[in-house]
C-alpha atoms as a PDB file:
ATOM      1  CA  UNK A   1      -0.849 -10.416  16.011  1.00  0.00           C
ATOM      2  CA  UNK A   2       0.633 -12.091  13.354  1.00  0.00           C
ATOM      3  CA  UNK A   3       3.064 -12.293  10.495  1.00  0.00           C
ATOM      4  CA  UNK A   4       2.335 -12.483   7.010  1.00  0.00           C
ATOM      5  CA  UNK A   5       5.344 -13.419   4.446  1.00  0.00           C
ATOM      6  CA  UNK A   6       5.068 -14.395   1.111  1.00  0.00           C
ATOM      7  CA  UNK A   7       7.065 -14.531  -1.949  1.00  0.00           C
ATOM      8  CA  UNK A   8       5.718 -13.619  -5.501  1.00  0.00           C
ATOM      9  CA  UNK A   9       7.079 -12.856  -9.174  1.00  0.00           C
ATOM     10  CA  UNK A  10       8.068  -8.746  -9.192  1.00  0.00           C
ATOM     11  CA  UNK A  11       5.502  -8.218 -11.736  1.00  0.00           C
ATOM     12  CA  UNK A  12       2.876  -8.698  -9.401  1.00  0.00           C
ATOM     13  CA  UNK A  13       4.436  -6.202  -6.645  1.00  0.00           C
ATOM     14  CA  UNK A  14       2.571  -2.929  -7.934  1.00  0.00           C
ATOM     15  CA  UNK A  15      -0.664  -4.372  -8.429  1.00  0.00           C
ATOM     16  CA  UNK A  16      -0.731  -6.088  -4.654  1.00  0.00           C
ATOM     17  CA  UNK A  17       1.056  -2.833  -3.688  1.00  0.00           C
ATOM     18  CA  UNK A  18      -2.238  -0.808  -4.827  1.00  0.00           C
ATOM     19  CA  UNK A  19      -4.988  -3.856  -3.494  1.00  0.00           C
ATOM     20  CA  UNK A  20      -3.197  -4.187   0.039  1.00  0.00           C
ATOM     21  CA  UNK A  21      -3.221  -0.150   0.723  1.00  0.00           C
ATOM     22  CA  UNK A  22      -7.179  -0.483   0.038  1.00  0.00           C
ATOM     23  CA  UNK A  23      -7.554  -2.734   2.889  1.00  0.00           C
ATOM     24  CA  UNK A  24      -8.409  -0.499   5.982  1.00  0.00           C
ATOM     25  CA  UNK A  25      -6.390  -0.487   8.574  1.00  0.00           C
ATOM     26  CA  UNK A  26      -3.540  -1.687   6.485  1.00  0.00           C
ATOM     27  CA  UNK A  27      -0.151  -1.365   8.944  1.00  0.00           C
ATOM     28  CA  UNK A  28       2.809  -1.537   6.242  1.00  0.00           C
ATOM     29  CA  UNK A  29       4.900  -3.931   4.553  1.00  0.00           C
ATOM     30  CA  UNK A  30       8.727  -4.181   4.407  1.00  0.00           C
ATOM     31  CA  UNK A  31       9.735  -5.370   0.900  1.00  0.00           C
ATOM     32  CA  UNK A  32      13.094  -6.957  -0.111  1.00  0.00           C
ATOM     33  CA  UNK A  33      14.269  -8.867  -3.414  1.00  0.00           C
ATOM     34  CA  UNK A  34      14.546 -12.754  -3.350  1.00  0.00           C
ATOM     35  CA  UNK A  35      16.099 -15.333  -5.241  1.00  0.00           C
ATOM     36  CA  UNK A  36      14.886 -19.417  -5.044  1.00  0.00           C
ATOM     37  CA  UNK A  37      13.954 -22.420  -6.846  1.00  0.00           C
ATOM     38  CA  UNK A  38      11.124 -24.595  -6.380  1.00  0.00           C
ATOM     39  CA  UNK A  39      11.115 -28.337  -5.539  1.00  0.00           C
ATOM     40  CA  UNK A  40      10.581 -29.301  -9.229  1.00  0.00           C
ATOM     41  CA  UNK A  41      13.584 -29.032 -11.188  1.00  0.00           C
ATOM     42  CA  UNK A  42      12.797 -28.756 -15.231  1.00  0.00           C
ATOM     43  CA  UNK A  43      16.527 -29.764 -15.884  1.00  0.00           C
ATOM     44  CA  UNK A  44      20.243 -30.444 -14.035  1.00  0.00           C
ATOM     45  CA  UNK A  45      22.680 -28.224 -13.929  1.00  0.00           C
ATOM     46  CA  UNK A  46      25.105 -29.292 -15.983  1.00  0.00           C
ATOM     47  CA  UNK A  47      28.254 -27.427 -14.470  1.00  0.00           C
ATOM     48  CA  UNK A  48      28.789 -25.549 -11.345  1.00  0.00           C
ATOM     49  CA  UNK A  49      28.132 -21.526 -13.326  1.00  0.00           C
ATOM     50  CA  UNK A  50      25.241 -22.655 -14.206  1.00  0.00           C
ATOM     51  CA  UNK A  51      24.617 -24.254 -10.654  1.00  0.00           C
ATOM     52  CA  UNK A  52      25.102 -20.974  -8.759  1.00  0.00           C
ATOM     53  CA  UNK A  53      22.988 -18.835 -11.599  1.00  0.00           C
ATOM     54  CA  UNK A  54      19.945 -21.443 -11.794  1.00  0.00           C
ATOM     55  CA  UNK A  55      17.666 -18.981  -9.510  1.00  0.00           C
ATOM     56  CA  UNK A  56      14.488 -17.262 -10.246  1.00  0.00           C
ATOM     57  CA  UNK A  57      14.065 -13.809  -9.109  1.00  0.00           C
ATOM     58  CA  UNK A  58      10.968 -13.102  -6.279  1.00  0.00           C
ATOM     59  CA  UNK A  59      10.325 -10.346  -3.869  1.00  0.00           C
ATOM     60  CA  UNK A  60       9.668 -11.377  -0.700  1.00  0.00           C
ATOM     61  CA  UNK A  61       6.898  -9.199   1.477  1.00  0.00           C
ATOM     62  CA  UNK A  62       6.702  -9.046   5.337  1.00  0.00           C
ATOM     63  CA  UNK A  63       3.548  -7.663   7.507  1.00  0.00           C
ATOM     64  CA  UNK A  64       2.443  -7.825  10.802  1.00  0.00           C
ATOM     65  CA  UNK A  65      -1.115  -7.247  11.032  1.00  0.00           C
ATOM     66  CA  UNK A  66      -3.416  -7.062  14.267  1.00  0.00           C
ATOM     67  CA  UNK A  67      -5.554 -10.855  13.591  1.00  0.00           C
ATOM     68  CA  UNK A  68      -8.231  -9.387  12.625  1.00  0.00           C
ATOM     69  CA  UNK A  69      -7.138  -8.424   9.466  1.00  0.00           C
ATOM     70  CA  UNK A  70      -4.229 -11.229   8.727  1.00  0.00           C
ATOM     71  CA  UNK A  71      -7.562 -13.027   6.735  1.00  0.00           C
ATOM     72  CA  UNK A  72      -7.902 -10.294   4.158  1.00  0.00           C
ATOM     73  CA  UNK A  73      -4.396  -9.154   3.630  1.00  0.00           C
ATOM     74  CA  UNK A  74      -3.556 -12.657   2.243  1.00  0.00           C
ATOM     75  CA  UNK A  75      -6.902 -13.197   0.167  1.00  0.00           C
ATOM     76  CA  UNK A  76      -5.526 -10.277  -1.284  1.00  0.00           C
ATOM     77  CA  UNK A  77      -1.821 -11.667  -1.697  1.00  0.00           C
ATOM     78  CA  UNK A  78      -3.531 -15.010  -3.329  1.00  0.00           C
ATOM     79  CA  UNK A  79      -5.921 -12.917  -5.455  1.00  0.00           C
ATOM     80  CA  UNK A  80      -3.291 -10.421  -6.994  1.00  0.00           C
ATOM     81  CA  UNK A  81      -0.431 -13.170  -7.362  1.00  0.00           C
ATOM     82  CA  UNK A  82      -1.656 -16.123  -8.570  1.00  0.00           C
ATOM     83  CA  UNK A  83      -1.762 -16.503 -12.383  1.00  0.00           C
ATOM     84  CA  UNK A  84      -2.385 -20.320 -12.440  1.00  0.00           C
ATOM     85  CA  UNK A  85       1.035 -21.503 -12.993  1.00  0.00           C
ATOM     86  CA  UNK A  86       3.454 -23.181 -10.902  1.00  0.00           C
ATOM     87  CA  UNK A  87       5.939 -20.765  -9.387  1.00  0.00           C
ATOM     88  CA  UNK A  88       2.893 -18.348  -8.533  1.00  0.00           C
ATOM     89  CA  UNK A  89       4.867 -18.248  -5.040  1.00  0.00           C
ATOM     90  CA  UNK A  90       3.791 -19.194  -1.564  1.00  0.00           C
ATOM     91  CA  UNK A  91       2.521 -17.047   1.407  1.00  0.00           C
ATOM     92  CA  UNK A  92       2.590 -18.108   5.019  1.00  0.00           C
ATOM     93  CA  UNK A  93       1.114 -16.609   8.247  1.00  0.00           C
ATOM     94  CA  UNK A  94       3.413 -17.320  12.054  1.00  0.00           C
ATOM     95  CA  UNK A  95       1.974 -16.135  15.508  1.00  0.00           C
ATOM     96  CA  UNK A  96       3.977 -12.650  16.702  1.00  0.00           C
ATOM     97  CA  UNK A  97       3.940 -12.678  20.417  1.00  0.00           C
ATOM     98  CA  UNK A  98       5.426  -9.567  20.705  1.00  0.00           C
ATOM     99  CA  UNK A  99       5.609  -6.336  18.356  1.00  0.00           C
ATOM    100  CA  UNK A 100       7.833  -2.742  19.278  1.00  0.00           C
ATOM    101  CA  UNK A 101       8.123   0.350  17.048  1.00  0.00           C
ATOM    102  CA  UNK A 102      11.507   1.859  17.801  1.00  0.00           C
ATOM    103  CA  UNK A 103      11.334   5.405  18.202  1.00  0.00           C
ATOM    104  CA  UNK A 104      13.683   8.223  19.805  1.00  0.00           C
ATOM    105  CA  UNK A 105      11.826  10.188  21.303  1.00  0.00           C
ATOM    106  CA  UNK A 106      13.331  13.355  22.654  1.00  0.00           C
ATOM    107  CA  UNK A 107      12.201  15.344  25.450  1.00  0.00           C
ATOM    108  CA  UNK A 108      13.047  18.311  27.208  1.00  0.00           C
ATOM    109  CA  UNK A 109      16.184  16.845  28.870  1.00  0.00           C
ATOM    110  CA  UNK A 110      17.691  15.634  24.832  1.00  0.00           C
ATOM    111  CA  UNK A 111      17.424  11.640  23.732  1.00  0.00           C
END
């Protein structure tokens, strides 16, 4: 199994929203809203406001994915987020050794 995070430009979100539901067998994402700055800086900060505000908003995406299919799902990350420019964002793939759903399940004795 394995884990597949990136981090792209919001823009991009419903279009890799629509190509990542094609794929089959497609288990989910968990989305949340990011904020970051590349390794090239274009200019200094030149106070400390402008030091804590100097942040480009991303959305960071999340997806464990049976192997198999951890090959495709990013293709389609690259393909829908990359526009050519620098601060396209960055996607990464770690081992899982271990995955649970959490469920309550109730039976005829309650939880």
């Amino acid at each position: 199994m394995k884990e597949i995070r990136a981090i792209i430009r919001p823009q991009k979100l419903p279009r890799l929203r629509e190509v990542l539901r094609a794929v089959p067998g497609f288990p989910g994402m968990t989305i949340s809203k990011a904020l970051g700055c590349g390794a090239t800086v274009r200019h200094a900060p030149s106070n400390i406001r402008e030091e804590l505000t100097d942040f480009t908003e991303r959305v960071r995406i999340e997806i464990i994915a049976p192997d198999e299919l951890a090959d495709a799902l990013v293709d389609g990350i690259v393909d829908v987020a990359s526009t050519g420019q620098t601060g396209d964002g960055l996607v990464w793939i770690t081992e899982v050794q271990r995955a649970v759903f959490i469920r309550k399940t109730v039976g005829p004795e309650g939880p």
